[in-house]
Protein backbone atom coordinates (compact mmCIF):
# COMPACT_ATOMS: atom_id res chain seq x y z
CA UNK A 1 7.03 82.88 71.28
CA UNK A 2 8.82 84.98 73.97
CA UNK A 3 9.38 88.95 73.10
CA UNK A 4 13.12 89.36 72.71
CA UNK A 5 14.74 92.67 74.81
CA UNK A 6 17.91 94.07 74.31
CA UNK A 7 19.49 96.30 76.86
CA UNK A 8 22.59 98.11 76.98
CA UNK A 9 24.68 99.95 79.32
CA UNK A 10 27.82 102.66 78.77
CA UNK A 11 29.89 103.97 81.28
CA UNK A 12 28.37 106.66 80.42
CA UNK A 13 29.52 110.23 78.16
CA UNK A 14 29.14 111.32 74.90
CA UNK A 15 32.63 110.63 72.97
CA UNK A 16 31.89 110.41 69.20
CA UNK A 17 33.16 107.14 69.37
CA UNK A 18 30.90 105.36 71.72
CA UNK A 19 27.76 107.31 70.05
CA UNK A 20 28.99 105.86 66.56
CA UNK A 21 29.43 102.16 68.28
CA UNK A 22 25.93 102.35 69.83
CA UNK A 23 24.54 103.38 66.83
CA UNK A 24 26.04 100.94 64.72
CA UNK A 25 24.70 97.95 67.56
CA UNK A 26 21.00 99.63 67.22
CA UNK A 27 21.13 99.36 63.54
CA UNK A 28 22.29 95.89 63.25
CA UNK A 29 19.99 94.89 66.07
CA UNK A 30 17.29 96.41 64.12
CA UNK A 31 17.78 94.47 61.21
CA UNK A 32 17.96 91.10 62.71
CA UNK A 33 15.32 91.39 65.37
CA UNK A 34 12.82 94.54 64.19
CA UNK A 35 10.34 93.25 66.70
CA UNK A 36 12.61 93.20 69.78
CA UNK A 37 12.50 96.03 72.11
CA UNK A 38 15.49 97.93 72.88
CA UNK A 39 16.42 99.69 76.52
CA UNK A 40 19.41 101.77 77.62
């Protein structure tokens, strides 16, 4: 079985709104794939 990899990419900043949205992606993304690993 492959190893899974999530990536992501912002323009950049730290507006409470884009922390809160990248948060809310690494939770969910945690829950669904625990074992992938996760750059940005």
């Amino acid at each position: 079985m492959s190893q899974h990899k999530i990536a992501m990419l912002t323009a950049g900043g730290l507006a409470p709104c884009l922390s809160s949205a990248v948060g809310g992606l690494i939770e969910r993304y945690s829950e669904i794939a625990p074992d992938a690993a996760m750059i940005g």
